[in-house]
Protein backbone atom coordinates (compact mmCIF):
# COMPACT_ATOMS: atom_id res chain seq x y z
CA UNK A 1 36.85 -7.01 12.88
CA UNK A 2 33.29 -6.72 10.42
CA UNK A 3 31.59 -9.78 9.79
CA UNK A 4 31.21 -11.44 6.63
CA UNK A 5 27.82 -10.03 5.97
CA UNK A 6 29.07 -6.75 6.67
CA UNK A 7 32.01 -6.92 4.25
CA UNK A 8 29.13 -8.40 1.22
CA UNK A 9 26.80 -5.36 2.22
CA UNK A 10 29.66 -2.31 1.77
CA UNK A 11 30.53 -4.09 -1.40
CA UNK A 12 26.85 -4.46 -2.60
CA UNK A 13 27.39 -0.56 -2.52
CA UNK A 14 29.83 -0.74 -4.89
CA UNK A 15 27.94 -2.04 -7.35
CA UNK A 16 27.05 -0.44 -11.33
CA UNK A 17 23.43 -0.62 -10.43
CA UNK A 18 23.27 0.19 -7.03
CA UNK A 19 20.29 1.54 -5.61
CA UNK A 20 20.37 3.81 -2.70
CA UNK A 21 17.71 2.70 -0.26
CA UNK A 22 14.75 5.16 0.43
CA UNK A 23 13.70 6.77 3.42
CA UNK A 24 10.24 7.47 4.07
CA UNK A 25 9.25 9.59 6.89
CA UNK A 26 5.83 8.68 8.43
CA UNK A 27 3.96 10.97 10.98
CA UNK A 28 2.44 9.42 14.12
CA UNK A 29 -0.77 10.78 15.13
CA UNK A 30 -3.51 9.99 17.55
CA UNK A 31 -6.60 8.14 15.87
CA UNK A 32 -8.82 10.41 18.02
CA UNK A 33 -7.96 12.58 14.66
CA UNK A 34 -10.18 10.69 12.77
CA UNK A 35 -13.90 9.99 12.88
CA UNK A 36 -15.23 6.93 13.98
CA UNK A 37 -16.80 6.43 10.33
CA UNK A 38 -13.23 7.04 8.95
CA UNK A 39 -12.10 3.89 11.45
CA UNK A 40 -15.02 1.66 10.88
CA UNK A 41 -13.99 2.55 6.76
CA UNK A 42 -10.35 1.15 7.37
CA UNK A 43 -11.22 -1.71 9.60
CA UNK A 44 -13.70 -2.51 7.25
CA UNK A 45 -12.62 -6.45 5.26
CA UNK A 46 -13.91 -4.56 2.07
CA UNK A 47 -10.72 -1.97 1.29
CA UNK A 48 -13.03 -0.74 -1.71
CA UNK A 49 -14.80 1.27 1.20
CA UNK A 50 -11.88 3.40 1.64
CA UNK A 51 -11.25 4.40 -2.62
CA UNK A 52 -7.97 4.61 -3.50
CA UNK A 53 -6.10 4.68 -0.07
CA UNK A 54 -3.29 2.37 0.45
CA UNK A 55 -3.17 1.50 3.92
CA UNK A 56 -2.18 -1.14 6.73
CA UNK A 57 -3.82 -2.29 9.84
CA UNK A 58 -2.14 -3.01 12.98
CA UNK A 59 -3.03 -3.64 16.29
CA UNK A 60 -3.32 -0.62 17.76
CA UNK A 61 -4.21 2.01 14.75
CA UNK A 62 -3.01 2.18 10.68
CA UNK A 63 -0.39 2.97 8.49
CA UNK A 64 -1.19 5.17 5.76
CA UNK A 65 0.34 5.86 2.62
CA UNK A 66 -0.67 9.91 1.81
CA UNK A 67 -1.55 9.87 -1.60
CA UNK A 68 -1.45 12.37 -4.02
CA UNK A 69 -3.84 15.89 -3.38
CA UNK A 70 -6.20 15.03 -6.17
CA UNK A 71 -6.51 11.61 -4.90
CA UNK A 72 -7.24 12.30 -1.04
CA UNK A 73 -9.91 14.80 -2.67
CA UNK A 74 -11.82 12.51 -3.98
CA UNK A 75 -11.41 9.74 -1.18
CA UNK A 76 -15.02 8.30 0.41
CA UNK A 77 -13.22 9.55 3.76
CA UNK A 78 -14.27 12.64 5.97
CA UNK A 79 -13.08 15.93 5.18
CA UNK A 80 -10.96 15.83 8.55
CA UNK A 81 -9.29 12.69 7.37
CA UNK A 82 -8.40 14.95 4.20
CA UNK A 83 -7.19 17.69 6.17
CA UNK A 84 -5.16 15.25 7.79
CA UNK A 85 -3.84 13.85 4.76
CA UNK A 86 -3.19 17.26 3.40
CA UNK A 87 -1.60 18.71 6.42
CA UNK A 88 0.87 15.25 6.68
CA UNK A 89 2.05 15.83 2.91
CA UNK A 90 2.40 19.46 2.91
CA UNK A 91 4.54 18.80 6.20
CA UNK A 92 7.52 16.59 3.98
CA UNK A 93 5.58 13.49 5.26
CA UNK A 94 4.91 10.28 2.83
CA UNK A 95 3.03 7.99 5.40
CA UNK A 96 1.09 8.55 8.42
CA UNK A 97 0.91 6.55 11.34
CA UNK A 98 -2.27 6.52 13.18
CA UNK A 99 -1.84 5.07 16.51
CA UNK A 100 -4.38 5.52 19.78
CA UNK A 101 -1.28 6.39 21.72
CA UNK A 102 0.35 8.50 19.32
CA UNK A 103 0.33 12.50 19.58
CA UNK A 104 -2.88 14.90 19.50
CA UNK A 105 -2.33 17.68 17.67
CA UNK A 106 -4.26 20.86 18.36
CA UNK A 107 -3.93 22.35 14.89
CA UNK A 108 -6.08 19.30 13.77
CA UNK A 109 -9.57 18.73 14.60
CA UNK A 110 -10.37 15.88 17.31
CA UNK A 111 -13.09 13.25 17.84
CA UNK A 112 -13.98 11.39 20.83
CA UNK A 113 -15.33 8.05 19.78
């Protein structure tokens, strides 16, 4: 028998104004993809030293929100962390995941730092 909650949330879905809850798809990706400058950048307390990128620190890497191509041009970030940007966005990707266990991928370049 569905709970009570259950019942509330299928009829929420019934609702005029309804709003279908988005998906995002993040990639995960090693941090050895990224230069120890773009790391020191994002761990940085001052978020101004990373332009417009939204972005989240957790314990083991960063979530980052790909921005738009015109944007991640002009970020204060190294041109691998653009490529990486580019390469996430132009793969159906909105976010990317940077994590030290996360995959290395050999189309990218790598740093050891």
């Amino acid at each position: 028998m569905p709970s009570i909650h259950f019942k509330k949330a299928i009829k929420a879905t019934e609702h005029k104004d309804f709003v279908k809850p988005e998906v995002v798809k993040f990639m995960d990706v090693s941090t050895a993809h990224i230069t120890k400058t773009d790391a020191e950048k994002l761990d940085s307390s001052n978020n101004a030293a990373c332009g417009e990128l939204s972005f989240d620190r957790f314990e083991y890497g960063y979530y980052v929100y790909i921005p738009d191509q015109s944007t991640t041009d002009r970020l204060p970030m190294s041109s691998a962390f653009k490529t990486l940007m580019h390469y996430a966005r132009e793969s159906g990707f909105r976010a990317v995941k940077l994590d030290c266990d996360a995959t290395n991928y050999p189309q990218l370049a790598s740093f050891t730092w």
